[in-house]
C-alpha atoms as a PDB file:
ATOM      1  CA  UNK A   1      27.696 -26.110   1.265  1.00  0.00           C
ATOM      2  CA  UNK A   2      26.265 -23.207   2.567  1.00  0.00           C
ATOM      3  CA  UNK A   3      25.194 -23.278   6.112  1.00  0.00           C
ATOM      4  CA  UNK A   4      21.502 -22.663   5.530  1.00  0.00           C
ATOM      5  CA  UNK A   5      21.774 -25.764   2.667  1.00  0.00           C
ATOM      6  CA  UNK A   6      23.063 -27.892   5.608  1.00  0.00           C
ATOM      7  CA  UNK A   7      20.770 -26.879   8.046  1.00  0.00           C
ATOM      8  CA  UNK A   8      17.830 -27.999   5.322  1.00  0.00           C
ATOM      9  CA  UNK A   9      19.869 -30.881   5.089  1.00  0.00           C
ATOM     10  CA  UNK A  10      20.081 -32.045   8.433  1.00  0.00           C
ATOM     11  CA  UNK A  11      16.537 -33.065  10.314  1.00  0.00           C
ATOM     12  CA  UNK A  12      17.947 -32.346  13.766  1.00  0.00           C
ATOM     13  CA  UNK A  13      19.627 -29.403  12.769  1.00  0.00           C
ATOM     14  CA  UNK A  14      16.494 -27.820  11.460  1.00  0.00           C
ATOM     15  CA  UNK A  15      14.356 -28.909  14.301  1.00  0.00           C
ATOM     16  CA  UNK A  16      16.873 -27.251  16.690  1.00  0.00           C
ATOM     17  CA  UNK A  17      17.083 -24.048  14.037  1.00  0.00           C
ATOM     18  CA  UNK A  18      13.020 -24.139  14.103  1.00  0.00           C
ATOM     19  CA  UNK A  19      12.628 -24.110  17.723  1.00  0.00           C
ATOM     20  CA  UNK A  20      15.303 -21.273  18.422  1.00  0.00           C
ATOM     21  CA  UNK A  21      13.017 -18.889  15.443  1.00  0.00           C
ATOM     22  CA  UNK A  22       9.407 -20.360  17.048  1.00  0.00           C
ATOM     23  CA  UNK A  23       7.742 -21.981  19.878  1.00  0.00           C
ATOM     24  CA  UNK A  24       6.728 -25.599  19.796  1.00  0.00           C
ATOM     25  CA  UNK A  25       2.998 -25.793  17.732  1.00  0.00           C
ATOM     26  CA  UNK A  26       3.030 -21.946  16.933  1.00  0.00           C
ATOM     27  CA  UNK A  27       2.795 -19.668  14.349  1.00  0.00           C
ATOM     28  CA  UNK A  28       4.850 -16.929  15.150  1.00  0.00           C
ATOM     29  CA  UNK A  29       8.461 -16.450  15.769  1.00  0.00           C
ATOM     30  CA  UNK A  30      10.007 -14.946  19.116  1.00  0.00           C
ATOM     31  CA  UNK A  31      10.248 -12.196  20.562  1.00  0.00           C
ATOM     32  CA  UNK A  32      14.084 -11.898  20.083  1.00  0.00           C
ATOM     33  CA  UNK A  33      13.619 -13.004  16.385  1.00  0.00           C
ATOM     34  CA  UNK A  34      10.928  -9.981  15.282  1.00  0.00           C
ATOM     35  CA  UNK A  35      13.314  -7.770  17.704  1.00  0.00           C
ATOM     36  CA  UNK A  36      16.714  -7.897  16.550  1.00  0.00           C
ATOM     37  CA  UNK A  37      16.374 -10.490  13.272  1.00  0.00           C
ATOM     38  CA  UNK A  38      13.760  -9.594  11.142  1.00  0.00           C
ATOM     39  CA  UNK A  39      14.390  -5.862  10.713  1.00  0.00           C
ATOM     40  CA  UNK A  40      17.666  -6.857   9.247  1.00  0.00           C
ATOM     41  CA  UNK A  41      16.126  -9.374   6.989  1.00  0.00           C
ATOM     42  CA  UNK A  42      12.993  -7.250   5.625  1.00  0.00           C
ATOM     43  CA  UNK A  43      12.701  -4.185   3.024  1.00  0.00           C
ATOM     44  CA  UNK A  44      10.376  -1.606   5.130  1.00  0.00           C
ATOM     45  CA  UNK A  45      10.425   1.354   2.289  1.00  0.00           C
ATOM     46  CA  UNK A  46      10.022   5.284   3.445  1.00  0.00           C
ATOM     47  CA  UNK A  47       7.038   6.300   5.092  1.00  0.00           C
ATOM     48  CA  UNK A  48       5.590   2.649   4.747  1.00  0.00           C
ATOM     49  CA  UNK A  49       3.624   1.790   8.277  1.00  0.00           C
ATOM     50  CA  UNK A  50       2.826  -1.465   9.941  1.00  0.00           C
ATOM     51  CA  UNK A  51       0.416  -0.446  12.652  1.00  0.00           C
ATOM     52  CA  UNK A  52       1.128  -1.556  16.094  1.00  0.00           C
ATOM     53  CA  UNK A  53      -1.918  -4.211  16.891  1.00  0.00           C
ATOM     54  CA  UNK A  54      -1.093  -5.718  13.370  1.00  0.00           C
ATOM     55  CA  UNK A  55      -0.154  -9.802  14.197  1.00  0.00           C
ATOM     56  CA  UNK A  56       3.399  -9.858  12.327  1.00  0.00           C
ATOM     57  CA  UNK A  57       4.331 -14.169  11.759  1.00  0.00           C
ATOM     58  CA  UNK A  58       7.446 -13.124   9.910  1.00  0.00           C
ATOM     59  CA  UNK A  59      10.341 -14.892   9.780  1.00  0.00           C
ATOM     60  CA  UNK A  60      13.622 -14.536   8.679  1.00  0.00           C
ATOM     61  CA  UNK A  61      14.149 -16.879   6.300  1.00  0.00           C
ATOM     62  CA  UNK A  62      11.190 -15.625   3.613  1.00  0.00           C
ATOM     63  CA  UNK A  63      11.270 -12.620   2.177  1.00  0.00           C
ATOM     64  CA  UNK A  64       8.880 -10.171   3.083  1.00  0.00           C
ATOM     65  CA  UNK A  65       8.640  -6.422   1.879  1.00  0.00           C
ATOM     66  CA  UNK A  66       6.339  -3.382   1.711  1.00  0.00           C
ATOM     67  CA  UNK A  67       7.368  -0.705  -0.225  1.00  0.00           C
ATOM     68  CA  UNK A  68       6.927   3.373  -0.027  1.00  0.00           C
ATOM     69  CA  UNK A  69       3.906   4.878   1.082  1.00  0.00           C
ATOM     70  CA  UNK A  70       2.526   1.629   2.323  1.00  0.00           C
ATOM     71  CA  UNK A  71      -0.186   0.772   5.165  1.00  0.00           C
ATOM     72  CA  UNK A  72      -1.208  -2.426   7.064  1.00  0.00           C
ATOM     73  CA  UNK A  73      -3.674  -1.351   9.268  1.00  0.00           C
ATOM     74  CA  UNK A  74      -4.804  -2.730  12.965  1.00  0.00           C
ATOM     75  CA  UNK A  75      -5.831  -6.149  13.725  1.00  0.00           C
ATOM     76  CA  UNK A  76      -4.504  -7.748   9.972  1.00  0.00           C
ATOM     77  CA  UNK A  77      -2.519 -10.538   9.614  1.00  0.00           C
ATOM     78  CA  UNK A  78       0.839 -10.526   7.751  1.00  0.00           C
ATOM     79  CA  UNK A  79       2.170 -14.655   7.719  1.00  0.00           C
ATOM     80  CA  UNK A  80       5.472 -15.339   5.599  1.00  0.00           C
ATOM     81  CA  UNK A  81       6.215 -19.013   7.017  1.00  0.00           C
ATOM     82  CA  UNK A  82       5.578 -20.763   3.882  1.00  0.00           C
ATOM     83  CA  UNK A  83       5.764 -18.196   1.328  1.00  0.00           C
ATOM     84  CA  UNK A  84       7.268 -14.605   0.430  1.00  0.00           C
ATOM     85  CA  UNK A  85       5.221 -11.243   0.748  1.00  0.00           C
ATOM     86  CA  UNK A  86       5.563  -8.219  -1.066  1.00  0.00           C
ATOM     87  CA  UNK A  87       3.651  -5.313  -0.906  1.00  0.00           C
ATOM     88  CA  UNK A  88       4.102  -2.169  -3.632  1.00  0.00           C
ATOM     89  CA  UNK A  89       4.456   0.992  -2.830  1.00  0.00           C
ATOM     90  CA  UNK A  90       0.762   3.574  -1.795  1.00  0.00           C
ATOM     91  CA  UNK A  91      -0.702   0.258  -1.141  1.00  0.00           C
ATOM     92  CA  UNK A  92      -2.970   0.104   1.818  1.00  0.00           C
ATOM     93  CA  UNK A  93      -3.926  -3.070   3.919  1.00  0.00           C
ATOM     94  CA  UNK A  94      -7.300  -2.827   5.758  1.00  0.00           C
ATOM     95  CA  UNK A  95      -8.185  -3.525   8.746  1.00  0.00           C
ATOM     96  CA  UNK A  96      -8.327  -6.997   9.769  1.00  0.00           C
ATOM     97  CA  UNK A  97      -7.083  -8.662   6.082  1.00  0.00           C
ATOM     98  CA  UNK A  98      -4.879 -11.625   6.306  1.00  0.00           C
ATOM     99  CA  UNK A  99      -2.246 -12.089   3.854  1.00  0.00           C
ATOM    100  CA  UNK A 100      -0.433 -15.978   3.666  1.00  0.00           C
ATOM    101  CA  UNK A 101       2.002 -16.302   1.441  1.00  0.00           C
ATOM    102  CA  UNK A 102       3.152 -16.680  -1.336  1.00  0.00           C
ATOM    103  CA  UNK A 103       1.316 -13.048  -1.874  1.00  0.00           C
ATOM    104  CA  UNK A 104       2.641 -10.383  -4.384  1.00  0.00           C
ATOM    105  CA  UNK A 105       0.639  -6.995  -4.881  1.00  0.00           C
ATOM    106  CA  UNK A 106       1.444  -4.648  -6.685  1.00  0.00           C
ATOM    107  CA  UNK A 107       1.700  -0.688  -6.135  1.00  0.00           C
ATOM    108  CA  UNK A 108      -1.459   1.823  -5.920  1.00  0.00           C
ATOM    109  CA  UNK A 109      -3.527  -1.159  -4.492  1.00  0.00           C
ATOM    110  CA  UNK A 110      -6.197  -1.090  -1.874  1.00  0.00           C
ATOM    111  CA  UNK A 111      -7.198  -4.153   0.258  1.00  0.00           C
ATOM    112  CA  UNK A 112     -10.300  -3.194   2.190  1.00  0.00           C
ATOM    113  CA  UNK A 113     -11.404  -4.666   5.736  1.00  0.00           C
ATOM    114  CA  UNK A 114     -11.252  -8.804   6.445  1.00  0.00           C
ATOM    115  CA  UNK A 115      -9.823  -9.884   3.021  1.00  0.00           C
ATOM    116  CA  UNK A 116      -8.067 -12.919   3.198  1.00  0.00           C
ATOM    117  CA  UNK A 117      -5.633 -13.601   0.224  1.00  0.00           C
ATOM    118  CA  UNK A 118      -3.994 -17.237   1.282  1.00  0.00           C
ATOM    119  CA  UNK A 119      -1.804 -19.061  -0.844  1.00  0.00           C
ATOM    120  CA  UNK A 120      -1.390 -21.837   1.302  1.00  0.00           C
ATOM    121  CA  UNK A 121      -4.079 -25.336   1.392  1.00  0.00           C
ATOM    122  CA  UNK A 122      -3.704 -27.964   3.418  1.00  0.00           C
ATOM    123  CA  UNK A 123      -3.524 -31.492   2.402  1.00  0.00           C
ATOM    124  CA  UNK A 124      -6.250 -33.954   3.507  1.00  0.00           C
ATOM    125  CA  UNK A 125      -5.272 -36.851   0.919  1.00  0.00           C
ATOM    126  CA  UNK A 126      -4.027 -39.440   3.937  1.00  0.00           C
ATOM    127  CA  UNK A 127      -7.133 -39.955   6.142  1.00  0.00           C
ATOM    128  CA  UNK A 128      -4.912 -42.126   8.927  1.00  0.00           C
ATOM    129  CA  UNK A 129      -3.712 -38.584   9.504  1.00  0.00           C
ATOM    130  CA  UNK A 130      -5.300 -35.320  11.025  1.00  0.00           C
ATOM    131  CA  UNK A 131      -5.274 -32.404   8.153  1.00  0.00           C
ATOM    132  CA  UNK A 132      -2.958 -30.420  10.318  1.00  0.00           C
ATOM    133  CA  UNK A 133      -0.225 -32.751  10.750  1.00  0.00           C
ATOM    134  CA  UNK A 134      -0.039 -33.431   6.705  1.00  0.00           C
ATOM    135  CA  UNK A 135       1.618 -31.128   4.069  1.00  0.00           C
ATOM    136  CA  UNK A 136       0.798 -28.217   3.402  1.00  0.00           C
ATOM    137  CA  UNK A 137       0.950 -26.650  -0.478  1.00  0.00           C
ATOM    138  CA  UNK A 138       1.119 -23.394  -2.374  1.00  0.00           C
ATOM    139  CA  UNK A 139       0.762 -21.683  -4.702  1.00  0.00           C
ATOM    140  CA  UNK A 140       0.930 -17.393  -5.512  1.00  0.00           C
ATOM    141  CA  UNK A 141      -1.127 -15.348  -5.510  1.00  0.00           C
ATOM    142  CA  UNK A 142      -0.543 -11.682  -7.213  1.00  0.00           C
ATOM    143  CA  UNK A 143      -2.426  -8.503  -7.587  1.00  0.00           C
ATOM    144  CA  UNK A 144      -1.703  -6.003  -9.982  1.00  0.00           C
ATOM    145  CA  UNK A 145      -1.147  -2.178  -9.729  1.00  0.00           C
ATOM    146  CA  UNK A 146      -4.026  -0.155  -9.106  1.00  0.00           C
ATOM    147  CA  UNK A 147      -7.115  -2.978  -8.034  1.00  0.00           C
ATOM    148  CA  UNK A 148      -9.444  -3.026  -5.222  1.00  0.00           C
ATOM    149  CA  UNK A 149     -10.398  -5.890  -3.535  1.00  0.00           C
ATOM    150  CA  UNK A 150     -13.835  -4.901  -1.562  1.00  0.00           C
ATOM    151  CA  UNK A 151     -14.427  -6.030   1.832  1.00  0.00           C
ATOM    152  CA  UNK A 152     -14.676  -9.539   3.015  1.00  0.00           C
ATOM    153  CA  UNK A 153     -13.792 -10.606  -0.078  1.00  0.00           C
ATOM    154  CA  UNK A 154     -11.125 -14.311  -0.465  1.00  0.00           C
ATOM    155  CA  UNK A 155      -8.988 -15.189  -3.090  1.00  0.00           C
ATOM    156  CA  UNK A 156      -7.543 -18.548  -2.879  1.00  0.00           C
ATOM    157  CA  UNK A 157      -4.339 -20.345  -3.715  1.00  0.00           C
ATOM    158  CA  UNK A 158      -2.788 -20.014  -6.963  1.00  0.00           C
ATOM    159  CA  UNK A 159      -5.301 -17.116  -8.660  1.00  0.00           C
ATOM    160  CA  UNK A 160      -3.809 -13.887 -10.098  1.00  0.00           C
ATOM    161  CA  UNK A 161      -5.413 -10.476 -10.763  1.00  0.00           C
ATOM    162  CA  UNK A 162      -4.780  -8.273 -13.063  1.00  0.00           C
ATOM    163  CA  UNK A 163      -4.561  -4.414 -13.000  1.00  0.00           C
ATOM    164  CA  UNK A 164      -6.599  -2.280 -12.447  1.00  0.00           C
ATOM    165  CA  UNK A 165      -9.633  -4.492 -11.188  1.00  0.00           C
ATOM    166  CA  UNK A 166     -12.478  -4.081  -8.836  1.00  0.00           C
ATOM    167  CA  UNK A 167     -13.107  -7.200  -6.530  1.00  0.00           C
ATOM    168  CA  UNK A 168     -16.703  -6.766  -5.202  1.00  0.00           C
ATOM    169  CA  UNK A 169     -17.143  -7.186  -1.530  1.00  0.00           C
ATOM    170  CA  UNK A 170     -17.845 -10.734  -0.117  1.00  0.00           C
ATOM    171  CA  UNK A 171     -16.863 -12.465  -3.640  1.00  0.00           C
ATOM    172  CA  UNK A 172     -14.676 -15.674  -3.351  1.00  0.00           C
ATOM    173  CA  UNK A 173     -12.175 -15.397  -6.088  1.00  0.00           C
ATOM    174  CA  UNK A 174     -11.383 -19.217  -7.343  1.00  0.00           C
ATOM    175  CA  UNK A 175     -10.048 -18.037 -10.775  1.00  0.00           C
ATOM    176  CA  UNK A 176      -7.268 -15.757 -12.097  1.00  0.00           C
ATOM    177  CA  UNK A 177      -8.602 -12.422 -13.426  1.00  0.00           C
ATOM    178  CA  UNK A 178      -7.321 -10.572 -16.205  1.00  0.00           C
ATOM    179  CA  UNK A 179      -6.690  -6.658 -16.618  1.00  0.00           C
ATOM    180  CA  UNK A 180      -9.282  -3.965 -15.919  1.00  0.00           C
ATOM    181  CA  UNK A 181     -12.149  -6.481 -15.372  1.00  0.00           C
ATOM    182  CA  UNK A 182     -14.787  -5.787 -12.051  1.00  0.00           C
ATOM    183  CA  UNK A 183     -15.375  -9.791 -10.667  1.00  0.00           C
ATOM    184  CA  UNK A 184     -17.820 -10.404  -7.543  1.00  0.00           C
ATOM    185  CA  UNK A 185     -19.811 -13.343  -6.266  1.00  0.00           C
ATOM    186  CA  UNK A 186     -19.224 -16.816  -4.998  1.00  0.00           C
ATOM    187  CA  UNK A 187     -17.460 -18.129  -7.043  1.00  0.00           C
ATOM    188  CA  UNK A 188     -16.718 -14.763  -8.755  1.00  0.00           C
ATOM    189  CA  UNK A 189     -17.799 -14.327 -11.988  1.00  0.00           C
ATOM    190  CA  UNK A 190     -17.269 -11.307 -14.591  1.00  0.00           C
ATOM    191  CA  UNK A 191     -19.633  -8.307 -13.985  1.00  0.00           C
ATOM    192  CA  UNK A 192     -18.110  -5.646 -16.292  1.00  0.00           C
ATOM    193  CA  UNK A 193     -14.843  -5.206 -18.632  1.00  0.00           C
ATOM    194  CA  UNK A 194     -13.218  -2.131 -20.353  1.00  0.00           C
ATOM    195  CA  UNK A 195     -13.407  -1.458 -23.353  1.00  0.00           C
ATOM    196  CA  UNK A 196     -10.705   0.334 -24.646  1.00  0.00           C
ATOM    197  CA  UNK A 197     -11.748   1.359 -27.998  1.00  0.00           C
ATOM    198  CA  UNK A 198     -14.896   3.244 -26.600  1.00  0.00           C
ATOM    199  CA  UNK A 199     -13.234   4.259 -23.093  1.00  0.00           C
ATOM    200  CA  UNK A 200     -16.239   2.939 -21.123  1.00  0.00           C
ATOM    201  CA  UNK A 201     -17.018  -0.039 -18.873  1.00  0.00           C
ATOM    202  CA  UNK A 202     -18.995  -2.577 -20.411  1.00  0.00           C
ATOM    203  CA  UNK A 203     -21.600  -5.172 -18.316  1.00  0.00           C
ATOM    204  CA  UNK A 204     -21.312  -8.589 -20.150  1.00  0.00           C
ATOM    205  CA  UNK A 205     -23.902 -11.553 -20.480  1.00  0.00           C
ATOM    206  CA  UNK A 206     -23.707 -12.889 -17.098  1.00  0.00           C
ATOM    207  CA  UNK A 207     -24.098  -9.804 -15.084  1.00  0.00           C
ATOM    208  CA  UNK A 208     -27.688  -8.515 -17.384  1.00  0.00           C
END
C-alpha cells in the first residue's frame, strides 16, 4: 500500500498529515508547505507569472499548473484543496478572479476582473448540522481555448465552455456552453452564435 493510500486510510493519520500541510479551520497551507513543498509538486511553465499579492491555497496533494506565457494577476484567488487547476498557456487571470477547483482552462484564454469560476457547493441536506461542517461536492468546470469571460461574471459547478466564447460581464453561467457561442445574463442565456457557412455572428430569438 502506498503511503499516501494509508494515510487516506487511517483517520488519525490524516488528521495529523492535515494539520502538518494547514492550520486548524483554515484554508491555506503553511508557510513551510508553499516554501519548500509546493514548488516541487506544481508545473509553473516559462515566463508564466503569479503576481505577488495573489492568495495562493495550494496544496501539495492536487495538482495545480499554469502553463507558458501565463498571468494571475493581484488580489485573485487560486484554491486547489478539493480539486485540480490547470491553466493553458497566454492565458491571463484578472485581477481579483477566484478560481476553486476542479477548474481546467484552456490556452489563449482571458479571465477579466472578479470572475469567480467554483467547482465546489456545499451541502445543506442535514439541517441538525451547520452548512460548513457538512460535505462539500464537485464537480469541473472547463474553458476552452481562446474565450473571454467578461468581468464579474460566475460560472458554477459542473458547467463547461466551449471555445472560442464571449461570456458577457456580470452573467451567471448555470449551463454548459458550446463552441463559438457569446452567453450573458442571469442565468445566461444565448445572445449570438457563428455561423460558419456565412463567416458571421448571428443574434438568435432570445437576444432580438
Amino acid at each position: 500500500m502506498l503511503i499516501r493510500d494509508r494515510i487516506k486510510s487511517n483517520p488519525m493519520l490524516r488528521s495529523l498529515a492535515l494539520w502538518l500541510l494547514m492550520p486548524r479551520r483554515q484554508a491555506r497551507p503553511r508557510y513551510w508547505v508553499r516554501l519548500f513543498v509546493n514548488p516541487v509538486c506544481h508545473v509553473k511553465g516559462k515566463r508564466s507569472r503569479i503576481c505577488r499579492r495573489v492568495r495562493k491555497d495550494l496544496f501539495p496533494f492536487r495538482k495545480f499548473s499554469i502553463g507558458h506565457n501565463s498571468t494571475v494577476e493581484d488580489f485573485a484567488t487560486l484554491n486547489n484543496g478539493v480539486g485540480d487547476i490547470t491553466i493553458g498557456h497566454n492565458t491571463r487571470i484578472g485581477i481579483g478572479s477566484v478560481l476553486i477547483g476542479p477548474v481546467s482552462i484552456g490556452n489563449d484564454v482571458r479571465i477579466a476582473q472578479n470572475v469567480v469560476c467554483s467547482g465546489l457547493n456545499h451541502g445543506y441536506q442535514d439541517v441538525t448540522l451547520p452548512i460548513w461542517q457538512q460535505s462539500v461536492v464537485t464537480a469541473p468546470i472547463t474553458i476552452g481555448d481562446g474565450t473571454w469571460v467578461g468581468s464579474n461574471a460566475v460560472v458554477v459547478a459542473g458547467v463547461s465552455i466551449g471555445e472560442h466564447c464571449v461570456i458577457a460581464a456580470g452573467s451567471v453561467v448555470t449551463k454548459s456552453v458550446d463552441d463559438y457561442h457569446v452567453v450573458g445574463g442571469n442565468p445566461a442565456k444565448i445572445l449570438k452564435v457563428y455561423n460558419k457557412e456565412l463567416g458571421v455572428w448571428e443574434k438568435t430569438s432570445s437576444s432580438k
